[in-house]
Protein backbone atom coordinates (compact mmCIF):
# COMPACT_ATOMS: atom_id res chain seq x y z
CA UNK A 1 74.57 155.65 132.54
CA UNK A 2 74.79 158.88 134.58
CA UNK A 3 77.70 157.77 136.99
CA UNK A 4 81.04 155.34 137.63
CA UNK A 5 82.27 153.15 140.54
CA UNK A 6 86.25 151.71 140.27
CA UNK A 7 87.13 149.53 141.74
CA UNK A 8 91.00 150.16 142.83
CA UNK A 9 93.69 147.61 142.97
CA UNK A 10 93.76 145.52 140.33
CA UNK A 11 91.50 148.44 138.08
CA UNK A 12 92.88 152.18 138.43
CA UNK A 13 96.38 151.01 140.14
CA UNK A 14 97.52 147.41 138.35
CA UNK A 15 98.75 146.33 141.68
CA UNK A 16 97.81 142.70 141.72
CA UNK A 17 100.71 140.51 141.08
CA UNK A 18 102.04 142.72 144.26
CA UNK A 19 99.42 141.16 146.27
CA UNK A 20 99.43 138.31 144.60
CA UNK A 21 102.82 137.36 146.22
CA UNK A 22 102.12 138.76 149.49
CA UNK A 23 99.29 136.86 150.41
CA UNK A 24 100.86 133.16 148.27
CA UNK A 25 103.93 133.86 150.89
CA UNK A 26 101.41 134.87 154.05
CA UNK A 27 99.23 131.41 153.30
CA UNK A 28 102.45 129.42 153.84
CA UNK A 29 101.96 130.98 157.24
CA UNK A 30 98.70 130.83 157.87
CA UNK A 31 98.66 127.42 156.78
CA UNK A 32 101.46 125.72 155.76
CA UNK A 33 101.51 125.96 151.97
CA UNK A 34 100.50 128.36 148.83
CA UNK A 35 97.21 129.57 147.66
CA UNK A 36 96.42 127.90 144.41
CA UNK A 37 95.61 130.15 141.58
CA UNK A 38 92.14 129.60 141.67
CA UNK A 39 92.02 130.45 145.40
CA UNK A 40 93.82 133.91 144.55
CA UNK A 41 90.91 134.22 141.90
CA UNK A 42 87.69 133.27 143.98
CA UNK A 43 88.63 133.64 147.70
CA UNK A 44 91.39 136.40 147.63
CA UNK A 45 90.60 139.33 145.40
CA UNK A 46 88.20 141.50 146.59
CA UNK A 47 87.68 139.94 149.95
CA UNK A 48 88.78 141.37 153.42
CA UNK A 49 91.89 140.27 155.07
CA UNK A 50 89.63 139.01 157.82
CA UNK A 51 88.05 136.72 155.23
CA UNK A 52 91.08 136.22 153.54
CA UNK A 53 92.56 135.01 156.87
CA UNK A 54 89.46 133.06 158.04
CA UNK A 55 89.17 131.48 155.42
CA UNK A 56 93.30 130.02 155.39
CA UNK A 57 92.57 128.44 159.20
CA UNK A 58 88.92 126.86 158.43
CA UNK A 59 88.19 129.21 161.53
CA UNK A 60 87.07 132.20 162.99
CA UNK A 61 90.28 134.25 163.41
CA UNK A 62 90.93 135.97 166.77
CA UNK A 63 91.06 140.42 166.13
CA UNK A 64 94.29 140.36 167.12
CA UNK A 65 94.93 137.67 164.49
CA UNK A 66 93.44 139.91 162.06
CA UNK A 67 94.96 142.97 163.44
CA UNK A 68 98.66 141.24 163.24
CA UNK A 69 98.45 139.62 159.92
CA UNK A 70 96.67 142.01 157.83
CA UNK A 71 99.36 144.77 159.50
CA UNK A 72 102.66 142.70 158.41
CA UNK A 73 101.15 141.97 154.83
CA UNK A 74 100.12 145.67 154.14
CA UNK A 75 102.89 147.17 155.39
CA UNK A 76 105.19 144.87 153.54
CA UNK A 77 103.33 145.45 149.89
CA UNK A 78 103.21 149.11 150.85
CA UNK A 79 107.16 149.02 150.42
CA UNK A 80 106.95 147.03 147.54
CA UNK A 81 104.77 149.29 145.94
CA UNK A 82 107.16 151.80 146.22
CA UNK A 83 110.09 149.52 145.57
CA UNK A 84 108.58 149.05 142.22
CA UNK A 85 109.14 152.62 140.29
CA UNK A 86 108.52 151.25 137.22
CA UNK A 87 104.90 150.19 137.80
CA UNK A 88 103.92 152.59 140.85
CA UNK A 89 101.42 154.99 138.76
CA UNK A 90 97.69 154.40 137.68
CA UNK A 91 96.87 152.12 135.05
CA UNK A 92 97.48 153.21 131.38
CA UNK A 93 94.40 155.77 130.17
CA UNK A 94 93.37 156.30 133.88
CA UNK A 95 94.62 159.90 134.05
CA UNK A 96 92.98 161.07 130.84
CA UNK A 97 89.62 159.43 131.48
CA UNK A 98 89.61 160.80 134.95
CA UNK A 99 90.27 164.17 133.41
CA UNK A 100 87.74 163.53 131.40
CA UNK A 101 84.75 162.59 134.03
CA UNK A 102 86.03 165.63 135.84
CA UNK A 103 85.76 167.62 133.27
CA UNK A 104 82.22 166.67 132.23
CA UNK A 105 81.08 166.33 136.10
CA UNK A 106 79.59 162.91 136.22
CA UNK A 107 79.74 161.72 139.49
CA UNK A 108 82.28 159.03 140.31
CA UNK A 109 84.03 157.44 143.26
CA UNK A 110 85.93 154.08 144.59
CA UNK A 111 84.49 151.21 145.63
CA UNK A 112 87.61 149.06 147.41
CA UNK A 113 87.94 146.52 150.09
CA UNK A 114 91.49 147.87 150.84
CA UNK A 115 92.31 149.41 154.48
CA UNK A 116 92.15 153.00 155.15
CA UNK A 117 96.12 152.76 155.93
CA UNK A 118 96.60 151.98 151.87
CA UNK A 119 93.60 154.01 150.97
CA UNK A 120 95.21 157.22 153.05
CA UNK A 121 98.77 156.09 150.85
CA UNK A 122 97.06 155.51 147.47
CA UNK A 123 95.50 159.39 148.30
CA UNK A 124 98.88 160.90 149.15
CA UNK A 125 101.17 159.28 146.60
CA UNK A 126 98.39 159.29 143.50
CA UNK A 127 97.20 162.58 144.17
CA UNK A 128 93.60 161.11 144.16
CA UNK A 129 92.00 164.38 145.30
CA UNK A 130 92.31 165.96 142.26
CA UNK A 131 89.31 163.56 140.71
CA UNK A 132 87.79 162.46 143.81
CA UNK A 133 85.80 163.44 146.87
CA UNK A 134 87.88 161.72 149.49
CA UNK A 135 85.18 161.33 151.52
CA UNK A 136 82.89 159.59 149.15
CA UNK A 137 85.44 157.07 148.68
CA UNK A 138 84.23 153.46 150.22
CA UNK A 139 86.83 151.13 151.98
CA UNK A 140 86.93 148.41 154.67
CA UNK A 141 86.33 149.88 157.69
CA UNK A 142 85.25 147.00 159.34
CA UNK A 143 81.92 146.84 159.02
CA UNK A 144 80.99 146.47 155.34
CA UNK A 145 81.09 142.83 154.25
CA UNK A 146 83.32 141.55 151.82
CA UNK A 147 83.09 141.13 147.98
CA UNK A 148 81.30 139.08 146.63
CA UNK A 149 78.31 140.80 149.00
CA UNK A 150 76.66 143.82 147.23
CA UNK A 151 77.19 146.25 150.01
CA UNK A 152 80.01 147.75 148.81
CA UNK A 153 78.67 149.18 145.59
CA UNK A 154 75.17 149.88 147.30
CA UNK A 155 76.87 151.96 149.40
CA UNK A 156 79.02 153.87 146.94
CA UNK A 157 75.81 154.47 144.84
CA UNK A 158 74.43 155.99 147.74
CA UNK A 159 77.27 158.48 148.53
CA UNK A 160 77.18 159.65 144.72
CA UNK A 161 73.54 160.23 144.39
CA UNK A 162 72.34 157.70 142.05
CA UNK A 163 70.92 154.49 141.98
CA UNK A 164 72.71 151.18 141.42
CA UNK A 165 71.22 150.53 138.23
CA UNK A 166 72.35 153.99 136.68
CA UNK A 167 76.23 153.30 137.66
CA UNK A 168 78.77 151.36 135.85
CA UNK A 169 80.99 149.46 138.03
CA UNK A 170 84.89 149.15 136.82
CA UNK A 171 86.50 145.62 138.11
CA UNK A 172 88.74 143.28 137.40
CA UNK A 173 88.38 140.64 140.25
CA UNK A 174 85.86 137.75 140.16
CA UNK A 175 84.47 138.78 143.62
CA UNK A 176 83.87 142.17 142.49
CA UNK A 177 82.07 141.32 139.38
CA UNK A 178 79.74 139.30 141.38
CA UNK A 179 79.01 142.23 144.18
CA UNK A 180 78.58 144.24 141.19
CA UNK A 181 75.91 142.15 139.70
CA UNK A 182 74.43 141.19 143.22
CA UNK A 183 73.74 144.97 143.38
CA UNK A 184 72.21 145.56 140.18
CA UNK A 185 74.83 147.59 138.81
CA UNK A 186 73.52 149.14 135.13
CA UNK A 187 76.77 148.08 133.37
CA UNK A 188 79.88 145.85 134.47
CA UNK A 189 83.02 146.61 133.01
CA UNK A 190 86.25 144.20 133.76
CA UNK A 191 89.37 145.58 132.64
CA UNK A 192 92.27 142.73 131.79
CA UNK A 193 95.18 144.10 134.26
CA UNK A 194 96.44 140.55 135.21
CA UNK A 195 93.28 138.08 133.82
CA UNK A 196 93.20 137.42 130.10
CA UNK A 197 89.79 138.48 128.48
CA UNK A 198 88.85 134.24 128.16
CA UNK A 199 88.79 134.74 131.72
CA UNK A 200 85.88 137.59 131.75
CA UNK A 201 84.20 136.24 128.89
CA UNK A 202 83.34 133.16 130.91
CA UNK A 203 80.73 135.59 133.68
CA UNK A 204 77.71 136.10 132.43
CA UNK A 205 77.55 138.87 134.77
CA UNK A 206 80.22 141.45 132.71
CA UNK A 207 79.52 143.81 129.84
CA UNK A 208 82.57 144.19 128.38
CA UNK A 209 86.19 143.86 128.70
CA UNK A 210 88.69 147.08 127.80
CA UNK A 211 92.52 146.61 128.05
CA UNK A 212 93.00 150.08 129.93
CA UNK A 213 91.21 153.23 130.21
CA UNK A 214 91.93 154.58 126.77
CA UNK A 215 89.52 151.90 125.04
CA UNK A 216 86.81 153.17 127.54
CA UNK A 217 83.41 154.32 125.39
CA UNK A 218 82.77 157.63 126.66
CA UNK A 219 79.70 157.70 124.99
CA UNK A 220 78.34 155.23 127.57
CA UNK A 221 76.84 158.23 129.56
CA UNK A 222 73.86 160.09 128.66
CA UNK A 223 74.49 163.47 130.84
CA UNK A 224 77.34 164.71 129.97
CA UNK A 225 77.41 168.50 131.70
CA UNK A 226 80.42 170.75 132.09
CA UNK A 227 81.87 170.88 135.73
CA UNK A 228 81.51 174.73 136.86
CA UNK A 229 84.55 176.03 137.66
């Protein structure tokens, strides 16, 4: 492998549960009752708001739908994220291993269907210029489909110079192991942040499972050349 896509919430920030309860409490508006945990698993993570949304109301949603929804529910896990001191930092092992792809230049970026108002606040508060080049960095803007469409990681390939097939992919959402695999990632990685490993060893379509980022095997890429300073 000469390269590594992450996936973000849920993989380098173990934010799930967060949305987890903003979206079960924003489907009793939508439509009148909870997501079911399965829902959360197949139709949630990994998806857009608009097909989040869409998908609640068995119909097309209206922009401004979108627009107001998607707004209220960010905003409010924004604050919760910060609310939540104890848990608001990257996942355990992420800072080392980042250090370490830095360190040995092998080219990396993010691959997340988030906004660009919590990619712009994961940035500022985590500091993420220090291992990445922000603009490399693929979100939702609107026009990229949803996981579990390949796009996302065909696109991320693309903006670190390598093909799909010489990246491993880092996810821990169902959607995103299938848009991994629909793209013909080299190597899928799911990392247990809120799924137990039964979960992941149930896809075909995943490699292996680590914990965190300290049970990472480094030796998993085959170019390993000092970053120039």
């Amino acid at each position: 492998m000469k390269g590594i896509i992450f996936d973000f919430n849920g993989t380098l920030y173990w934010d799930s549960k967060l949305h987890y309860d903003a979206w079960r409490e924003y489907s009793k508006i939508l439509r009148g009752y909870e997501f079911t945990t399965q829902e959360m698993q197949e139709k949630m993570f990994g998806h857009t708001n608009e097909d989040i949304i869409e998908y609640a109301i068995g119909k097309k949603p209206s922009k401004e739908l979108v627009e107001k929804y998607a707004k209220e529910k960010e905003a409010l896990y924004r604050k919760q994220c910060l609310m939540d001191k104890a848990n608001f930092h990257l996942a355990p092992g992420a800072i080392e291993f980042l250090d370490f792809l830095k360190e040995k230049n092998i080219p990396r970026t993010i691959a997340t269907m988030s906004e660009w108002d919590n990619v712009e606040f994961y940035i500022k508060e985590f500091h993420l210029g220090r291992w990445f080049e922000v603009d490399k960095i693929v979100y939702s803007d609107g026009t990229i489909p949803g996981k579990p469409a390949p796009d996302i990681f065909l696109i991320a390939a693309e903006r670190i110079g390598l093909k799909p097939e010489d990246c491993i992919v880092v996810e821990d959402a169902y959607a995103g192991i299938k848009a991994a695999k629909a793209a013909g990632i080299g190597k899928i990685i799911a990392i247990t942040s809120m799924e137990t490993p039964g979960f992941y060893k149930q896809m075909p379509e995943v490699d292996s499972i680590i914990k965190n980022f300290n049970e990472f095997d480094r030796n998993l890429f085959n170019e390993l050349t000092p970053a120039v300073n």
